[in-house]
PDB file of N, CA and C in Angstrom:
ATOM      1  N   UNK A   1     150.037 104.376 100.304  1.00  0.00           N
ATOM      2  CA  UNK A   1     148.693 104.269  99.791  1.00  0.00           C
ATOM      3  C   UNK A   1     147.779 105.091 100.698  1.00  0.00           C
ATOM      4  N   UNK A   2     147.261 106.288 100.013  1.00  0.00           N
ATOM      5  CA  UNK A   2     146.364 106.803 100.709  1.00  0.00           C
ATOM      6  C   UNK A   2     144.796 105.935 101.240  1.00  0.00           C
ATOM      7  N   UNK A   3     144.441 106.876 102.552  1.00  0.00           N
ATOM      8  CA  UNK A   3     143.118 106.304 102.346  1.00  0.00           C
ATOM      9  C   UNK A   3     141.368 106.467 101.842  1.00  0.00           C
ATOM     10  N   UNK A   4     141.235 105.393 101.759  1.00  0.00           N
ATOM     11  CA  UNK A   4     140.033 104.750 100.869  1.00  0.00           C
ATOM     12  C   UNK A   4     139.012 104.401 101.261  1.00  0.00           C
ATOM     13  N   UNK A   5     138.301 105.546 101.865  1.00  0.00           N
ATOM     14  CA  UNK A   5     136.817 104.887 102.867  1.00  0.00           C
ATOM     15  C   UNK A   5     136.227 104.323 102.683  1.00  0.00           C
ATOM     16  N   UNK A   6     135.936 104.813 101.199  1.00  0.00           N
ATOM     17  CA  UNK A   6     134.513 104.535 100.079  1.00  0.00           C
ATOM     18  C   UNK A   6     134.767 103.260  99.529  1.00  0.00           C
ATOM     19  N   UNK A   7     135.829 102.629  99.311  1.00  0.00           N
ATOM     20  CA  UNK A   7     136.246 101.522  98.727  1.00  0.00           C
ATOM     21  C   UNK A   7     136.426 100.420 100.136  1.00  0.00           C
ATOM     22  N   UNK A   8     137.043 100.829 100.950  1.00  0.00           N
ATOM     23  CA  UNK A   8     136.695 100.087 102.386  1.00  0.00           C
ATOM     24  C   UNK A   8     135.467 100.053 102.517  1.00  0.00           C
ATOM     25  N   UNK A   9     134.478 100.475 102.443  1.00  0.00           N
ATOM     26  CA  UNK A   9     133.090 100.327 103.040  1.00  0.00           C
ATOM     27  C   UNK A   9     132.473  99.495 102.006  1.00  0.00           C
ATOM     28  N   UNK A  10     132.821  99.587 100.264  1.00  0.00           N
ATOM     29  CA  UNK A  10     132.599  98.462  99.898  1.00  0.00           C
ATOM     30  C   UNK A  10     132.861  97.741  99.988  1.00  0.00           C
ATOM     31  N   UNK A  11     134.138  97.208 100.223  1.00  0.00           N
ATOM     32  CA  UNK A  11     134.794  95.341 100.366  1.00  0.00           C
ATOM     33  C   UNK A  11     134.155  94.898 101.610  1.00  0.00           C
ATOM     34  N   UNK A  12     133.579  95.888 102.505  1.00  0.00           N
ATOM     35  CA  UNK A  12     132.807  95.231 103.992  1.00  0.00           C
ATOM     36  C   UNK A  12     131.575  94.811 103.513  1.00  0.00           C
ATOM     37  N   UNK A  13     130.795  95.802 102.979  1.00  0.00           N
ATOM     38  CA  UNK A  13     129.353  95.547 102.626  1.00  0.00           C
ATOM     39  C   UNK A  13     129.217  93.717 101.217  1.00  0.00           C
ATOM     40  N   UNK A  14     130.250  94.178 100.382  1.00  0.00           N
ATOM     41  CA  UNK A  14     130.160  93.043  99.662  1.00  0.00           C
ATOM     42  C   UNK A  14     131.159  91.583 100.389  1.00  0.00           C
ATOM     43  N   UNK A  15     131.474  91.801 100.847  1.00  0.00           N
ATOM     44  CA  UNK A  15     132.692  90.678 101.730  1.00  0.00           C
ATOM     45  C   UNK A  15     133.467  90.001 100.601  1.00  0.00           C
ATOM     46  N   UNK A  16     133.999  91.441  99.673  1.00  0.00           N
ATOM     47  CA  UNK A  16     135.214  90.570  98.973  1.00  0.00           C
ATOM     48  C   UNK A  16     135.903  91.265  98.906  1.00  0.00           C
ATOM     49  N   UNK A  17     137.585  91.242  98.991  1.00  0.00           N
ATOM     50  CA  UNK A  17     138.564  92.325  98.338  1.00  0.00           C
ATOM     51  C   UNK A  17     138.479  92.516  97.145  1.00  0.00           C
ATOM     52  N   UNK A  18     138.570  91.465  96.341  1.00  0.00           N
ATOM     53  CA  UNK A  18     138.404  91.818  95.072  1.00  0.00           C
ATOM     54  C   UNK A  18     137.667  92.720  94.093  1.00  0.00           C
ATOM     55  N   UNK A  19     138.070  94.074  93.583  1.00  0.00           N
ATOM     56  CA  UNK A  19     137.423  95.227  93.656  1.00  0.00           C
ATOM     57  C   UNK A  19     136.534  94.747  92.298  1.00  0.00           C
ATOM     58  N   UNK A  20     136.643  94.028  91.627  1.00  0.00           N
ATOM     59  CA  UNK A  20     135.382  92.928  90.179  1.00  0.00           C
ATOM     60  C   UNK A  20     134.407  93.188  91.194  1.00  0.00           C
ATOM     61  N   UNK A  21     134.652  92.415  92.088  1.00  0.00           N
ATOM     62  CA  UNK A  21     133.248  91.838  92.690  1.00  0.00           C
ATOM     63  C   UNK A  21     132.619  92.221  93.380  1.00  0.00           C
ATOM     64  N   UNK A  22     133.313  93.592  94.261  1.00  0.00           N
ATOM     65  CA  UNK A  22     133.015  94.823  95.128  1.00  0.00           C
ATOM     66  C   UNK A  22     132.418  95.547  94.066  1.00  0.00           C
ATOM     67  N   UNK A  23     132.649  96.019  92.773  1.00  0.00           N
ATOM     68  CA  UNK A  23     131.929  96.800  91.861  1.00  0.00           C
ATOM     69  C   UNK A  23     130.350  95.976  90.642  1.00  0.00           C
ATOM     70  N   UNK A  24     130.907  94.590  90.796  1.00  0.00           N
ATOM     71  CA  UNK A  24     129.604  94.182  90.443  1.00  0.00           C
ATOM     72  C   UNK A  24     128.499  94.311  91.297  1.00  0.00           C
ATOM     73  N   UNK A  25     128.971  94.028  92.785  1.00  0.00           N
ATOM     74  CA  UNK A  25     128.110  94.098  93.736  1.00  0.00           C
ATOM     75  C   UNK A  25     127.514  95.344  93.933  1.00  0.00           C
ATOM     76  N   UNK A  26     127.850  96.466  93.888  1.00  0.00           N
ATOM     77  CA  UNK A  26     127.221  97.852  93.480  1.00  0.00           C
ATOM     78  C   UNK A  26     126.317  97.826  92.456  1.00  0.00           C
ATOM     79  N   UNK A  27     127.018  97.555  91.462  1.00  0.00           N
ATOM     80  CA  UNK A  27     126.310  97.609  90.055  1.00  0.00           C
ATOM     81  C   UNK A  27     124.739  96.935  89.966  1.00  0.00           C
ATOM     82  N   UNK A  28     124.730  95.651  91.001  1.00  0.00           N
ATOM     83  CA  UNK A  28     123.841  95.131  91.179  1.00  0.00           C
ATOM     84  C   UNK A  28     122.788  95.484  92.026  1.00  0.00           C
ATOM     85  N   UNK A  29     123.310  96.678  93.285  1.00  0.00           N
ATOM     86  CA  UNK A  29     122.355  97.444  93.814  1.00  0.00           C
ATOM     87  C   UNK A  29     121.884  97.617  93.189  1.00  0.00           C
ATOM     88  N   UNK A  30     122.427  98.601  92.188  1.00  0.00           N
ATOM     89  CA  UNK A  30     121.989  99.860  91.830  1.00  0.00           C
ATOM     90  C   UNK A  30     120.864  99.736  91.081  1.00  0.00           C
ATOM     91  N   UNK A  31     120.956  98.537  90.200  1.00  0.00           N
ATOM     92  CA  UNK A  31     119.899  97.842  89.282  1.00  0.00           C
ATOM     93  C   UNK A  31     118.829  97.594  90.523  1.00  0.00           C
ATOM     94  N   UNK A  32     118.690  97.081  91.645  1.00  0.00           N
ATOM     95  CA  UNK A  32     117.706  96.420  92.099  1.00  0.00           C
ATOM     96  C   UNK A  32     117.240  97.552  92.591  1.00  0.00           C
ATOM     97  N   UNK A  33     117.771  98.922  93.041  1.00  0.00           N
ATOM     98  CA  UNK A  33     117.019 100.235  93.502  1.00  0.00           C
ATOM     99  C   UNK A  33     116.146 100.749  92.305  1.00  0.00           C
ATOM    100  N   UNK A  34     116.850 101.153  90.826  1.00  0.00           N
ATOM    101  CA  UNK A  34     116.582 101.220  90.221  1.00  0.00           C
ATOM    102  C   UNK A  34     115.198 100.303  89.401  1.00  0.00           C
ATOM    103  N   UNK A  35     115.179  99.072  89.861  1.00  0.00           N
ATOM    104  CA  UNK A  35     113.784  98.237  89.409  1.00  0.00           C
ATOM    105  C   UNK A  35     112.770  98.690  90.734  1.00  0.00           C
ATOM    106  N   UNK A  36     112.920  99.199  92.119  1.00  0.00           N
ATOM    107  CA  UNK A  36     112.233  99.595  92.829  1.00  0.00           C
ATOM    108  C   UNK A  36     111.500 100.741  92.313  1.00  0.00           C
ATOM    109  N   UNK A  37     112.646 101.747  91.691  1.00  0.00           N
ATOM    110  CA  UNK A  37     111.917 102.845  91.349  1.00  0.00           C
ATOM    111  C   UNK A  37     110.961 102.983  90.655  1.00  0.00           C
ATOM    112  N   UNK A  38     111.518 102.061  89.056  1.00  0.00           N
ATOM    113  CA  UNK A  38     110.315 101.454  87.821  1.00  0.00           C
ATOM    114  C   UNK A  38     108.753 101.577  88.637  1.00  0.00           C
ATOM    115  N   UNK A  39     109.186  99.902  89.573  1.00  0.00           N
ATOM    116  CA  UNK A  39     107.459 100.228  89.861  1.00  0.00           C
ATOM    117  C   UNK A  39     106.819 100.775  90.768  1.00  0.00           C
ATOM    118  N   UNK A  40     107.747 101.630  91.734  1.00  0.00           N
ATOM    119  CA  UNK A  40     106.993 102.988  92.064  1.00  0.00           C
ATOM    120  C   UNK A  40     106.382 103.787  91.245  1.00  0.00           C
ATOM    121  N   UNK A  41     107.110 104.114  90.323  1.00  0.00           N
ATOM    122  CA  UNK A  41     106.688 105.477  89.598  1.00  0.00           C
ATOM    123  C   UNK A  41     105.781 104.521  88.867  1.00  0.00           C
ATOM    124  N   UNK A  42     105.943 103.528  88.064  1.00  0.00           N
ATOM    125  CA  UNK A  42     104.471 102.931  87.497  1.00  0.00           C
ATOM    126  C   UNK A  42     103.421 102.937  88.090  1.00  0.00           C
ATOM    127  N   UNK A  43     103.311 102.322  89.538  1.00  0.00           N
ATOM    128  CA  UNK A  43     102.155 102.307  90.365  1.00  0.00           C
ATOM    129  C   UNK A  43     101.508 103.582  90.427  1.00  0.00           C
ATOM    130  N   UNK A  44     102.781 104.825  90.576  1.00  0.00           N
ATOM    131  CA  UNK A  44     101.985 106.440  90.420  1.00  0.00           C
ATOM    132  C   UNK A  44     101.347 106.791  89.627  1.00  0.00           C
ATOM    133  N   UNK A  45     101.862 106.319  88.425  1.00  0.00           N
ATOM    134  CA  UNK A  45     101.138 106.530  86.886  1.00  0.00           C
ATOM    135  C   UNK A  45      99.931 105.941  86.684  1.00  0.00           C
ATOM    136  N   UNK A  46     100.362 104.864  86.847  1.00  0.00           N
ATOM    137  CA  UNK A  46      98.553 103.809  86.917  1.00  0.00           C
ATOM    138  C   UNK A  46      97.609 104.453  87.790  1.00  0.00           C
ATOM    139  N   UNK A  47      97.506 104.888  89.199  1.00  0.00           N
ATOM    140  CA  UNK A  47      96.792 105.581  89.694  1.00  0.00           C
ATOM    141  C   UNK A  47      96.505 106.854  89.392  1.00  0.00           C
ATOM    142  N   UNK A  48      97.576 108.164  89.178  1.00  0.00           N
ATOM    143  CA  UNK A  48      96.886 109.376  88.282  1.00  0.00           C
ATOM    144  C   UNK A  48      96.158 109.021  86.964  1.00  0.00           C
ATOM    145  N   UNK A  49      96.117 108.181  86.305  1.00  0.00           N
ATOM    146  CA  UNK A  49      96.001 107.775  85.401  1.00  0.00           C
ATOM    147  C   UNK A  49      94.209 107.415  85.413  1.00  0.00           C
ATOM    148  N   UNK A  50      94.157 106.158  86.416  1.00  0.00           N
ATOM    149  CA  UNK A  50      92.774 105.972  87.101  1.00  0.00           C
ATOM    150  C   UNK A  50      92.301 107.319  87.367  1.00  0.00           C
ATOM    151  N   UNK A  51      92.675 108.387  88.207  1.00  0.00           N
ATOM    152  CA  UNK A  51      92.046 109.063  88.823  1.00  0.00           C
ATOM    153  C   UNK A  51      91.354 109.973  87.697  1.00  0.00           C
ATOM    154  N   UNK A  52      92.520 110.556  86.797  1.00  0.00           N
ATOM    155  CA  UNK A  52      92.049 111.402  85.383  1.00  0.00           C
ATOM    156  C   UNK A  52      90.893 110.422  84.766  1.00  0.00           C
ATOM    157  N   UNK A  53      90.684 109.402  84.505  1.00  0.00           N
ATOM    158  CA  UNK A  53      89.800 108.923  84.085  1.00  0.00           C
ATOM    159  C   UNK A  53      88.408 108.756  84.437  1.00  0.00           C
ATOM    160  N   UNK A  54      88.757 108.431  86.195  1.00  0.00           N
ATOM    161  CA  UNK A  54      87.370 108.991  86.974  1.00  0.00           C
ATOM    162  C   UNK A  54      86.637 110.197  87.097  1.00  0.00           C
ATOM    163  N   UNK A  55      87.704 111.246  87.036  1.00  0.00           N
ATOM    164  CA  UNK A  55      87.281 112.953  87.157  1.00  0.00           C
ATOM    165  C   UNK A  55      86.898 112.977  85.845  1.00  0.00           C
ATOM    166  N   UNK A  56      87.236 112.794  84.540  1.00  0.00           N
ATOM    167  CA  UNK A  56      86.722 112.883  83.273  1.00  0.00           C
ATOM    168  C   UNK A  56      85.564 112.606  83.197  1.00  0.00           C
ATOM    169  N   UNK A  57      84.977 111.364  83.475  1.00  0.00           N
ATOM    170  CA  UNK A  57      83.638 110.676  83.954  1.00  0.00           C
ATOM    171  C   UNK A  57      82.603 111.394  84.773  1.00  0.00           C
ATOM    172  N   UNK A  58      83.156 111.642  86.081  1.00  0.00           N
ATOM    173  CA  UNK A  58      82.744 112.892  86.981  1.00  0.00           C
ATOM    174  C   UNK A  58      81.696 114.017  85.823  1.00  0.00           C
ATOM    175  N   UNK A  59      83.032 114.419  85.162  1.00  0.00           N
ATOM    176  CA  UNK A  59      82.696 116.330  84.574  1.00  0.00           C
ATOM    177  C   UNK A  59      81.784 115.479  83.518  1.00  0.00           C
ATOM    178  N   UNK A  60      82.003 114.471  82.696  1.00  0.00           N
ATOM    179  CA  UNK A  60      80.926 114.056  81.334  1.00  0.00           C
ATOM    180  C   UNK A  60      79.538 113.845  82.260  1.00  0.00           C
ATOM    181  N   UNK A  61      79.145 113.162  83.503  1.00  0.00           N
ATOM    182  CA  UNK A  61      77.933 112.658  84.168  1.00  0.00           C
ATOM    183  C   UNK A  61      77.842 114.024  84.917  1.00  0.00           C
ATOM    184  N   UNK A  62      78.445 114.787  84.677  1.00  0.00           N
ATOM    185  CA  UNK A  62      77.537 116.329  85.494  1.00  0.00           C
ATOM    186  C   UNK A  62      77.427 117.048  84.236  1.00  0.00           C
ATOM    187  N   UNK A  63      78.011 117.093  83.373  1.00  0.00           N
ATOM    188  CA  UNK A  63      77.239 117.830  82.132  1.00  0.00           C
ATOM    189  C   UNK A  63      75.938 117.486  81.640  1.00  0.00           C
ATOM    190  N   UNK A  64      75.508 115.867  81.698  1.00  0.00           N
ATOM    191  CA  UNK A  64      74.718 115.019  81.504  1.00  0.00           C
ATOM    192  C   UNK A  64      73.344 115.855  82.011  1.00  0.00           C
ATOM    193  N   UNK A  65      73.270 116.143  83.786  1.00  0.00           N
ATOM    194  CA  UNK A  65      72.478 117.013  83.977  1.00  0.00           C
ATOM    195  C   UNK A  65      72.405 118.169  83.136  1.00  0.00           C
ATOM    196  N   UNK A  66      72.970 118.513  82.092  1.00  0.00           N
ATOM    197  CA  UNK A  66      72.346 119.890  81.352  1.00  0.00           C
ATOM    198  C   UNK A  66      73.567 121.084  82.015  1.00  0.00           C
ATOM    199  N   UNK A  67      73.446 122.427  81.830  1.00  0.00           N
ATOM    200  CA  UNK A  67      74.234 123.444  82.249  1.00  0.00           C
ATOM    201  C   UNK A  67      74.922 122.700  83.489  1.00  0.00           C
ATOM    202  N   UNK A  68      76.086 121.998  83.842  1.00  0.00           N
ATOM    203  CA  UNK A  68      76.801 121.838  85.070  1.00  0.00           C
ATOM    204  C   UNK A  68      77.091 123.255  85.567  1.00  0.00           C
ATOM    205  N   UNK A  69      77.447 124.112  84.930  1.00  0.00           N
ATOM    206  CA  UNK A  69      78.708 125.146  85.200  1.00  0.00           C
ATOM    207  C   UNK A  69      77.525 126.314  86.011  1.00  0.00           C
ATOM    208  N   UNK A  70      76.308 125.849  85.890  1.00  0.00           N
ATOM    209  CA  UNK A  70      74.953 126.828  86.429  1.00  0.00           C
ATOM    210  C   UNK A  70      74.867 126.382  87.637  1.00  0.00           C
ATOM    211  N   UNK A  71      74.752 125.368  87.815  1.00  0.00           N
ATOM    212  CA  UNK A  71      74.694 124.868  89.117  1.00  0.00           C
ATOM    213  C   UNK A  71      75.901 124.519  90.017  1.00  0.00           C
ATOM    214  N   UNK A  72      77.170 124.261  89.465  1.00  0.00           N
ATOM    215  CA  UNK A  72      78.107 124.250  90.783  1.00  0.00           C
ATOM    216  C   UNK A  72      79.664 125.094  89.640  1.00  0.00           C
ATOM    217  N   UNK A  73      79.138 126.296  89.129  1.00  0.00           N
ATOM    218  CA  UNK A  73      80.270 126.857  88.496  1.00  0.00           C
ATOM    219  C   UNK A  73      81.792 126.199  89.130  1.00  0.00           C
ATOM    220  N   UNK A  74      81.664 127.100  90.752  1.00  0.00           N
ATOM    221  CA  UNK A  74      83.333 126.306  91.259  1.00  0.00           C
ATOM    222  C   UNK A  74      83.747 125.261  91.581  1.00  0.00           C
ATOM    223  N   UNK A  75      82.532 123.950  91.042  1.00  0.00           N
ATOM    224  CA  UNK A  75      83.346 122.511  91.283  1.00  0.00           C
ATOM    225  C   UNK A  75      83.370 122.510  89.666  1.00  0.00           C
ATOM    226  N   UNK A  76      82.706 122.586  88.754  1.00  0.00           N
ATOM    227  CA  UNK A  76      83.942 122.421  87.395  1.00  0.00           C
ATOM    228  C   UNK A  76      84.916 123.007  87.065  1.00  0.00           C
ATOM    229  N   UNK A  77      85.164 124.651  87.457  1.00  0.00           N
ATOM    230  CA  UNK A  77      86.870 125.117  87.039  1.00  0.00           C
ATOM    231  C   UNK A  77      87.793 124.375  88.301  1.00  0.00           C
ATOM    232  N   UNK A  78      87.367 123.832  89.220  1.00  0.00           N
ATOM    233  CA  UNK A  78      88.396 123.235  90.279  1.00  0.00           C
ATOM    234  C   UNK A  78      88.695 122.370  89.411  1.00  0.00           C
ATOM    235  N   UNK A  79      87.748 120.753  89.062  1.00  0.00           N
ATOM    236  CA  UNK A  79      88.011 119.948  88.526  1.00  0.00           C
ATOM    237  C   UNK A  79      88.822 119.736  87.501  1.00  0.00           C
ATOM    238  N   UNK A  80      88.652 120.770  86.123  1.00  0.00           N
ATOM    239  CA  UNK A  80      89.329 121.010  85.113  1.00  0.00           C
ATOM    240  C   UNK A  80      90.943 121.457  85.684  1.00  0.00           C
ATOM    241  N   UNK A  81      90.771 122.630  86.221  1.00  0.00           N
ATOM    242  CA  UNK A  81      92.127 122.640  86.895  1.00  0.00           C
ATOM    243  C   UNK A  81      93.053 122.049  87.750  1.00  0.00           C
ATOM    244  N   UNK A  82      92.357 120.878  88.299  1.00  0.00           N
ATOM    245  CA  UNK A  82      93.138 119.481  88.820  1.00  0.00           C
ATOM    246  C   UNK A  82      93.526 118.746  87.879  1.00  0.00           C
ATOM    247  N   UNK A  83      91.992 118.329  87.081  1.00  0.00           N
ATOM    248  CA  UNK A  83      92.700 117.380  85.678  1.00  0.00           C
ATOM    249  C   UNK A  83      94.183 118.060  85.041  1.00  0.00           C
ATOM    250  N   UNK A  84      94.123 119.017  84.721  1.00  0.00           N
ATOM    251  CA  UNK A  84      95.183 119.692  84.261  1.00  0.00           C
ATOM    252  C   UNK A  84      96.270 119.462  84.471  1.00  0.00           C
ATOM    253  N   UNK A  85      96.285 120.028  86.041  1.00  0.00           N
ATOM    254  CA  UNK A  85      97.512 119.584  86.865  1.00  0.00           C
ATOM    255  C   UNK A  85      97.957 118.071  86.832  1.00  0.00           C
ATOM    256  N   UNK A  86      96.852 117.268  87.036  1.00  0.00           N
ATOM    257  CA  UNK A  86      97.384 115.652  87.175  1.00  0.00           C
ATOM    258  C   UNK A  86      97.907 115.463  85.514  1.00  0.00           C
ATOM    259  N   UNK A  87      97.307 115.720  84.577  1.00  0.00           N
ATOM    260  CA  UNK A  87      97.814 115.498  83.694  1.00  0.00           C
ATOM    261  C   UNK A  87      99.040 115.624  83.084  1.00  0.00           C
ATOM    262  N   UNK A  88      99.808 117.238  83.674  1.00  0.00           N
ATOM    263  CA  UNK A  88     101.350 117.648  83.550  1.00  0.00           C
ATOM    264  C   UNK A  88     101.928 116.418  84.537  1.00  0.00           C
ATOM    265  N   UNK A  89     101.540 116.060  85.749  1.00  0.00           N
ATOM    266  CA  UNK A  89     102.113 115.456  86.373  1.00  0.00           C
ATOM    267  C   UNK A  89     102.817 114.241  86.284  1.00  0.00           C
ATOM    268  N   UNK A  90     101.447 113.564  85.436  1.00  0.00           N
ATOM    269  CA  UNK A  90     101.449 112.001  84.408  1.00  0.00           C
ATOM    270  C   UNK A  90     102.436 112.216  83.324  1.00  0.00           C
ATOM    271  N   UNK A  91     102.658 113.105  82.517  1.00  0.00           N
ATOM    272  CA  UNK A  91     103.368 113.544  81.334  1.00  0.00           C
ATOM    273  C   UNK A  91     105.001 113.549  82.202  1.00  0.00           C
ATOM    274  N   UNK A  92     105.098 114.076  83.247  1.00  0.00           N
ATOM    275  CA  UNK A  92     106.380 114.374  84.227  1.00  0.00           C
ATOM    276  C   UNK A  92     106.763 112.995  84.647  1.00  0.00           C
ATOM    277  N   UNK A  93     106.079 112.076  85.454  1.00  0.00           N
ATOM    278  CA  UNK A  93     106.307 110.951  85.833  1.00  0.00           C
ATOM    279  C   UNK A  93     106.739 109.573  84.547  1.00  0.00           C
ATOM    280  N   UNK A  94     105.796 110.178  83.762  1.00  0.00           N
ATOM    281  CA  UNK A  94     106.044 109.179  82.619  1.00  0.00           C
ATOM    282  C   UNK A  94     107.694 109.469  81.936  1.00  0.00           C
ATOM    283  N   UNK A  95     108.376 110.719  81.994  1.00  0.00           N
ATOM    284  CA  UNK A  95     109.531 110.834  81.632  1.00  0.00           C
ATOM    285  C   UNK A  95     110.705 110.701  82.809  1.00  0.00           C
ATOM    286  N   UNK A  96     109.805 110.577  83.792  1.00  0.00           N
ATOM    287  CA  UNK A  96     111.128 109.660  84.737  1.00  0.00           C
ATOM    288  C   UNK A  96     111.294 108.699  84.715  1.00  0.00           C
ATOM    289  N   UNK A  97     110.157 108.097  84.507  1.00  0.00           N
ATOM    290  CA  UNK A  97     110.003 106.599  84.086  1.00  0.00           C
ATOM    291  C   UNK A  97     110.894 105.849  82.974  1.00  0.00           C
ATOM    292  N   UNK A  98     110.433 106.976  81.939  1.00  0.00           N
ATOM    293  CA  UNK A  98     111.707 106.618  81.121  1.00  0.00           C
ATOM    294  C   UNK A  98     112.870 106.558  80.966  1.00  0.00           C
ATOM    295  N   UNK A  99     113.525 107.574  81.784  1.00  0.00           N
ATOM    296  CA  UNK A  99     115.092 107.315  82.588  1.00  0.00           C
ATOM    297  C   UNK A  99     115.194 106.408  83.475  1.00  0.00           C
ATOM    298  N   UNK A 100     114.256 105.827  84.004  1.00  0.00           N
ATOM    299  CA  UNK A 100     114.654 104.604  84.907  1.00  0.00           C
ATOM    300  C   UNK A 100     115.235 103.794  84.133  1.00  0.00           C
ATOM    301  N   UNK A 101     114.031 103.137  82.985  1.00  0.00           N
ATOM    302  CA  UNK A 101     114.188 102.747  82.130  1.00  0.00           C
ATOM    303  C   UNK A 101     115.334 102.285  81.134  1.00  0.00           C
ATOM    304  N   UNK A 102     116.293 103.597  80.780  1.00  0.00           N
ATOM    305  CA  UNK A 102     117.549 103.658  80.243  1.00  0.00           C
ATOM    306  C   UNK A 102     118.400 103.039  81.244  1.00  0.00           C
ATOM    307  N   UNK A 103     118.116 103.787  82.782  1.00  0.00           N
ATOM    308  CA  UNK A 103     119.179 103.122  83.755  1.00  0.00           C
ATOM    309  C   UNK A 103     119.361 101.586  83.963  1.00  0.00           C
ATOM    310  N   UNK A 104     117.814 100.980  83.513  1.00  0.00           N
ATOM    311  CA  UNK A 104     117.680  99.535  83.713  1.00  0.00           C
ATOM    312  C   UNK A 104     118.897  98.603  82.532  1.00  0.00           C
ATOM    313  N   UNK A 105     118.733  99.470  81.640  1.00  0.00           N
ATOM    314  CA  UNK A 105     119.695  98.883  80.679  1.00  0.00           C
ATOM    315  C   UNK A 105     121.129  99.202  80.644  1.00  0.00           C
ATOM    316  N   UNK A 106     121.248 100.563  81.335  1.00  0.00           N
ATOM    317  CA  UNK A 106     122.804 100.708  81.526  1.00  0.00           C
ATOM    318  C   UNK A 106     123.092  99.729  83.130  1.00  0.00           C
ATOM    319  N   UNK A 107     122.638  99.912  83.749  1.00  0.00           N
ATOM    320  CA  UNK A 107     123.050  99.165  85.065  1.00  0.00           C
ATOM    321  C   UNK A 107     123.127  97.455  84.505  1.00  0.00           C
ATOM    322  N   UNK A 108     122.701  97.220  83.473  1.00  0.00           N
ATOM    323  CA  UNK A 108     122.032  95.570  82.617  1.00  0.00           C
ATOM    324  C   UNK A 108     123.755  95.518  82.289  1.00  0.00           C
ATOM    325  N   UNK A 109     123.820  96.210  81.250  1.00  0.00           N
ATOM    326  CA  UNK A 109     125.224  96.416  80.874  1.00  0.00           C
ATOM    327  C   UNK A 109     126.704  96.316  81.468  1.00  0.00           C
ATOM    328  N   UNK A 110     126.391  97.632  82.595  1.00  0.00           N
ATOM    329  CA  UNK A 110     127.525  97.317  83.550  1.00  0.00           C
ATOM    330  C   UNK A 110     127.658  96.148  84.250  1.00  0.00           C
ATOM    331  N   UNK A 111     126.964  95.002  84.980  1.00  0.00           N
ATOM    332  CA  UNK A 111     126.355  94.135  85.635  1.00  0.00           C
ATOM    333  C   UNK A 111     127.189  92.946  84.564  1.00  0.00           C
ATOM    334  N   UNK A 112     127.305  93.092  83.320  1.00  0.00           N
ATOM    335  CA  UNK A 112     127.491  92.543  82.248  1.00  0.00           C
ATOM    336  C   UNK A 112     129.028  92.883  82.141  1.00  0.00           C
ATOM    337  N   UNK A 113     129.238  93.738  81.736  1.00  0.00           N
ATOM    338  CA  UNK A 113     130.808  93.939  81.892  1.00  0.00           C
ATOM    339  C   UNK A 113     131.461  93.111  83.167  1.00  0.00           C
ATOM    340  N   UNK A 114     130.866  93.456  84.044  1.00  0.00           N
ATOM    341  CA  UNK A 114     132.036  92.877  84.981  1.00  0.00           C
ATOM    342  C   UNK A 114     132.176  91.252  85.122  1.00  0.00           C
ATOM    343  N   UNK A 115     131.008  90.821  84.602  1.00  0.00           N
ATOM    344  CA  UNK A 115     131.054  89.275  84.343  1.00  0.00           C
ATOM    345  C   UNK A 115     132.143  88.891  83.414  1.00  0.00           C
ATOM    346  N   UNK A 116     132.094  89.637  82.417  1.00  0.00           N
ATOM    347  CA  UNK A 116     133.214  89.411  81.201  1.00  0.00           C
ATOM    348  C   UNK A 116     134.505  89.843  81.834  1.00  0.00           C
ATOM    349  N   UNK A 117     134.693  90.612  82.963  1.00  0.00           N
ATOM    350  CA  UNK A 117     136.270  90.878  83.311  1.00  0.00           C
ATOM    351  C   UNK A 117     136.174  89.939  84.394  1.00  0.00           C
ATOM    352  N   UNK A 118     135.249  89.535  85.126  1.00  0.00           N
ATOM    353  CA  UNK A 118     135.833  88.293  86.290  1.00  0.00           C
ATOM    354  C   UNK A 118     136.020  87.084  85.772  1.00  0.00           C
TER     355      UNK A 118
END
């Protein structure tokens, strides 16, 4: 029998030989990293999210004064071109999000299988 680091280092970390329960025990990381990630990247979203909403506000209450773009031309193309950016960013985060997402249910699954084989 050759050797097996990766599988030794699990039966230590989970304290079972039994490779069910060495692989549920992964499986069950992986889910709980994976729910870390969820609400990271949510918390990111909720805040770009806030922020686009404040800068929107910003550029509507400086138009309010009349010509904005007369009086501070290079703080509205900055602004617009941040919104911009945060906005691809939100659109980017929101589709990682959604692969977390899938992972939450495949890691749900696997987590599930191995109950049915132990």
């Amino acid at each position: 029998m050759g050797a097996r680091p990766n599988i030794d280092h699990l039966k230590e970390v989970c304290g079972s030989n039994q490779l069910q329960h060495c692989f549920k025990y992964l499986f069950v990381q992986e889910w709980r990293e994976n729910e870390d990630l969820i609400r990271y990247i949510g918390d990111k979203c909720a805040n770009l999210e806030a922020s686009i909403e404040r800068r929107a506000q910003l550029m509507q209450e400086g138009e309010s004064f009349g010509p904005f773009h007369d009086v501070a031309p290079h703080a509205v193309e900055c602004m617009a071109v941040t919104q911009q950016r945060e906005q691809h960013m939100l659109v980017a985060l929101m589709g990682v999000l959604d692969l977390a997402r899938e992972g939450r249910t495949e890691k749900e699954h696997h987590v599930g299988l191995m109950d049915l084989k132990g």
